[in-house]
N, C-alpha and C. Protein backbone atom coordinates (compact mmCIF):
# COMPACT_ATOMS: atom_id res chain seq x y z
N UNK A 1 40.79 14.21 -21.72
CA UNK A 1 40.26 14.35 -20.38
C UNK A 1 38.75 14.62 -20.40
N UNK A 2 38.37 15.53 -21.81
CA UNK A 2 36.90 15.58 -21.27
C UNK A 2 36.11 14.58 -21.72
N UNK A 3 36.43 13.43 -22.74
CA UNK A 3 35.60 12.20 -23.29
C UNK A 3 36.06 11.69 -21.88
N UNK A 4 36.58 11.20 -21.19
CA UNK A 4 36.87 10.77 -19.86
C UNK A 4 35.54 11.42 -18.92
N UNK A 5 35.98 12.19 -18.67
CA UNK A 5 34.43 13.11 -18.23
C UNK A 5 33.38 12.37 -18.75
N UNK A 6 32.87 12.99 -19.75
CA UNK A 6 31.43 12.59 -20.61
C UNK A 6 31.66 11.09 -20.24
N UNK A 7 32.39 10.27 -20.36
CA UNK A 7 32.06 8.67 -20.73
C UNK A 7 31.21 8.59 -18.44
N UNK A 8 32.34 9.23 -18.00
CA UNK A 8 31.82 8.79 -16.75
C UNK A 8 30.50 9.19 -15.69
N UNK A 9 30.03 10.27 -16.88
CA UNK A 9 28.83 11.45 -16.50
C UNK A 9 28.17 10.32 -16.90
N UNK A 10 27.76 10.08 -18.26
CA UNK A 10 26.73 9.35 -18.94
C UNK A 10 26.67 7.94 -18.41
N UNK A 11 28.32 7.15 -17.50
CA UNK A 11 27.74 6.43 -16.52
C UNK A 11 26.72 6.07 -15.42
N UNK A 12 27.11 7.59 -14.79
CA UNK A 12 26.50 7.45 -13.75
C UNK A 12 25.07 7.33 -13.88
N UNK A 13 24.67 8.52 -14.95
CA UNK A 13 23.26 8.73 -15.15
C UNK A 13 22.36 7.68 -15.54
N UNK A 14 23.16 6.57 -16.14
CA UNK A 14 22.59 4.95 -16.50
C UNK A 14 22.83 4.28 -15.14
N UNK A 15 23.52 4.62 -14.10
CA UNK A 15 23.13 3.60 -12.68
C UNK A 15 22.05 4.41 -12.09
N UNK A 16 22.39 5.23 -12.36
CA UNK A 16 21.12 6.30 -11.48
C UNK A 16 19.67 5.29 -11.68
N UNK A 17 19.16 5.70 -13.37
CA UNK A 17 18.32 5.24 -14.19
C UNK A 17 18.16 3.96 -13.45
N UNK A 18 19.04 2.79 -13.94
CA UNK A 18 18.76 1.49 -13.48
C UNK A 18 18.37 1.21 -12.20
N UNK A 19 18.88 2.06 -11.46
CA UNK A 19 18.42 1.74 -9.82
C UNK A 19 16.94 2.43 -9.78
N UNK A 20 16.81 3.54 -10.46
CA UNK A 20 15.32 4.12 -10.62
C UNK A 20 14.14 3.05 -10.83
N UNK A 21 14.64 2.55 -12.12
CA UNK A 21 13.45 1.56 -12.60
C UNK A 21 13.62 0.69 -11.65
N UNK A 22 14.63 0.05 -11.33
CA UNK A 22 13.83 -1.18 -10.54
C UNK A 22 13.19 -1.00 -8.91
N UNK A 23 13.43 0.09 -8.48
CA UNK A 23 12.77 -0.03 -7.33
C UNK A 23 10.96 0.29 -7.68
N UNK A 24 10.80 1.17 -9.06
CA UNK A 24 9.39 1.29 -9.51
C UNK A 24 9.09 0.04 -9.54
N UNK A 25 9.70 -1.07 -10.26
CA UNK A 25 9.33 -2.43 -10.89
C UNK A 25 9.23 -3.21 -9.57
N UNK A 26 9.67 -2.71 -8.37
CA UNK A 26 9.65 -3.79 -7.21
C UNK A 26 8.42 -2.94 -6.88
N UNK A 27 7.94 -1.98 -6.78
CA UNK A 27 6.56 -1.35 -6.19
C UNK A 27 5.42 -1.63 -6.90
N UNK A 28 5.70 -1.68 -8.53
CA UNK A 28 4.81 -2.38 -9.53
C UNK A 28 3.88 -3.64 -8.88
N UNK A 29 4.96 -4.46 -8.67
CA UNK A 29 4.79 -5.66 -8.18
C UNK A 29 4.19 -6.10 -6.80
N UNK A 30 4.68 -5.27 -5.53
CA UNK A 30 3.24 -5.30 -4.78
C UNK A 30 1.88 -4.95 -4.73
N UNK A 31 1.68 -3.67 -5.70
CA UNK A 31 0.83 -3.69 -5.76
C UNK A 31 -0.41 -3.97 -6.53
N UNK A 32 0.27 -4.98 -7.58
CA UNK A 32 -0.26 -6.19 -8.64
C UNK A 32 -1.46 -6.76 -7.81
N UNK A 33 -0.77 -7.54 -6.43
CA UNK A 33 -1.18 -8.75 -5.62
C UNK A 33 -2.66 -8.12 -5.28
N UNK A 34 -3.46 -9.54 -5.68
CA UNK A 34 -4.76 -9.39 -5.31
C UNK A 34 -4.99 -9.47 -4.08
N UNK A 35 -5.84 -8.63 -3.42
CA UNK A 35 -6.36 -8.65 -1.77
C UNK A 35 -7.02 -9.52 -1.96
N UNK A 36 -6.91 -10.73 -1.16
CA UNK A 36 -7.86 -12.06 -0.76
C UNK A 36 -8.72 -11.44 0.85
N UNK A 37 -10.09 -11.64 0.69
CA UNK A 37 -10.67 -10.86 1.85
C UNK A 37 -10.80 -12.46 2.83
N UNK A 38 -10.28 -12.45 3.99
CA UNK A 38 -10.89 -13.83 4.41
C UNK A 38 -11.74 -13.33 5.65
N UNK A 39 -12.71 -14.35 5.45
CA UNK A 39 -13.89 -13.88 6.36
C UNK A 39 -14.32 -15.34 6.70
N UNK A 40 -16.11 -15.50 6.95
CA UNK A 40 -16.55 -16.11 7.34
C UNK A 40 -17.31 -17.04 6.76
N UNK A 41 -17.27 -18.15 6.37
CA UNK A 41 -17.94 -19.04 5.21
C UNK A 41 -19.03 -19.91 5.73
N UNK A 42 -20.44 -19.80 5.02
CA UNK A 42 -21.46 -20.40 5.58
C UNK A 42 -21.74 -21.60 4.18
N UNK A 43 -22.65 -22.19 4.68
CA UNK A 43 -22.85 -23.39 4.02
C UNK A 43 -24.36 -23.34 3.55
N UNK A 44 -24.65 -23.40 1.95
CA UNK A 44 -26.23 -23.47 1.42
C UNK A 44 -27.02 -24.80 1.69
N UNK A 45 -28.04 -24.30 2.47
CA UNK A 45 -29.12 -25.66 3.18
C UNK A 45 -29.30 -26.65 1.97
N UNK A 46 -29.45 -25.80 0.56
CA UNK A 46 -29.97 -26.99 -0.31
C UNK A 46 -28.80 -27.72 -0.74
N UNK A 47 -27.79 -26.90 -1.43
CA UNK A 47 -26.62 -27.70 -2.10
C UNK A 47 -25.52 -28.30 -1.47
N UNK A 48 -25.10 -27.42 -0.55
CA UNK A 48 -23.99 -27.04 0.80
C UNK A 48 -22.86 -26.64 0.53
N UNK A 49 -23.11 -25.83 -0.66
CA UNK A 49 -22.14 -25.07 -1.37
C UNK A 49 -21.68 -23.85 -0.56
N UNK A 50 -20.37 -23.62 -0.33
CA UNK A 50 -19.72 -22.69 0.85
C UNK A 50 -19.44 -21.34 -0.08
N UNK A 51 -19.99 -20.18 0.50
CA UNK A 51 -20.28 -19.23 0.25
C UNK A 51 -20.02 -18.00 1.25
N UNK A 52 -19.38 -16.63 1.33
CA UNK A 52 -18.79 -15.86 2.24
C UNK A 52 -20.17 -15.26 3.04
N UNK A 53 -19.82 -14.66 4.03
CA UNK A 53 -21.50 -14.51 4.65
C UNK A 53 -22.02 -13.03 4.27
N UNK A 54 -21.09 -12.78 4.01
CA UNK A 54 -21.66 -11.03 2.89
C UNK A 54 -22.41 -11.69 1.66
N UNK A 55 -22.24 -12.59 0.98
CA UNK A 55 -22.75 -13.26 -0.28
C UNK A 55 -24.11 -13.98 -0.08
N UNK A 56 -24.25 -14.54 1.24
CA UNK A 56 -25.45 -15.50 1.38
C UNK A 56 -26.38 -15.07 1.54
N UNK A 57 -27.61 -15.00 1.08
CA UNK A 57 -28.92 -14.82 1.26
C UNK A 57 -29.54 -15.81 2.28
N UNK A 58 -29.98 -15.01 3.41
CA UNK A 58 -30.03 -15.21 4.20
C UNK A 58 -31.57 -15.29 5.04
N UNK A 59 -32.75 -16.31 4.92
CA UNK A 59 -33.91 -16.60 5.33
C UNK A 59 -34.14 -16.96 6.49
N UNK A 60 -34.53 -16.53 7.38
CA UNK A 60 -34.86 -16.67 8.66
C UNK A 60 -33.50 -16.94 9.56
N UNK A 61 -32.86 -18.01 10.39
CA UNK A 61 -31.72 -18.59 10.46
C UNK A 61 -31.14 -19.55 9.46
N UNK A 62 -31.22 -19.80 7.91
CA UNK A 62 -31.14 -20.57 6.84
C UNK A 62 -30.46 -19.69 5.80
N UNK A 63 -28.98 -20.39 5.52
CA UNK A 63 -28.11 -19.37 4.56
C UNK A 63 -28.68 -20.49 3.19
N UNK A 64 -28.48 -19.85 2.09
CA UNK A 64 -28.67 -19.81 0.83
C UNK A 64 -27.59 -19.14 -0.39
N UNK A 65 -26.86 -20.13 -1.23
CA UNK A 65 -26.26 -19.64 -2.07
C UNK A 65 -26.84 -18.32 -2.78
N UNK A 66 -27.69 -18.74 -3.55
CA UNK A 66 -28.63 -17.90 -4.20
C UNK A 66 -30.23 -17.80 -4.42
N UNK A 67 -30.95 -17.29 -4.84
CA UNK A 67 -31.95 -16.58 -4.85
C UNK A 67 -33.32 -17.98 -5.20
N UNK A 68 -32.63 -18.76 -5.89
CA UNK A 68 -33.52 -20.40 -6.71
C UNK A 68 -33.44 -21.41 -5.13
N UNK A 69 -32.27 -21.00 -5.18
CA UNK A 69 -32.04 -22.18 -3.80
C UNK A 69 -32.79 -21.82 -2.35
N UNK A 70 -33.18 -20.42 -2.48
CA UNK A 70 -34.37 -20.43 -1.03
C UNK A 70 -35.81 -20.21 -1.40
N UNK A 71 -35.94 -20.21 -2.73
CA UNK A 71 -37.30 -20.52 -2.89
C UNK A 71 -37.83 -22.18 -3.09
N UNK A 72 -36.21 -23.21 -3.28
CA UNK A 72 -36.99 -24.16 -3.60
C UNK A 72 -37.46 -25.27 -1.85
């Protein structure tokens, strides 16, 4: 009767366990996922390479990839 016991103690404590880990492993996993920021995309006068408008350098009303492209 008591290996009966023990066999069904040391059951439970392995569903316990298993249900433990995987709900960690399902929380793991959302919060893996990369935040994609979507915003507002402007276009460089010289190349017309599309670029977010936090990123563009920005000359008078004239967006600019980078720093070569509004001096030329």
């Amino acid at each position: 009767m008591n290996i009966i016991r023990l066999i069904l103690l040391l059951l439970l404590i392995w569903v316990i366990w298993s249900l433990f880990n995987r709900k960690n492993k399902k929380a793991l996993k959302i919060q893996d996922k990369p935040v994609i920021k979507q915003g507002e995309m402007v276009s460089c006068q010289h190349c017309g390479l599309h670029v977010p408008t936090e990123e563009a350098i920005k000359i008078d009303d004239t967006n600019f990839c980078c720093k070569e492209h509004s001096k030329l």
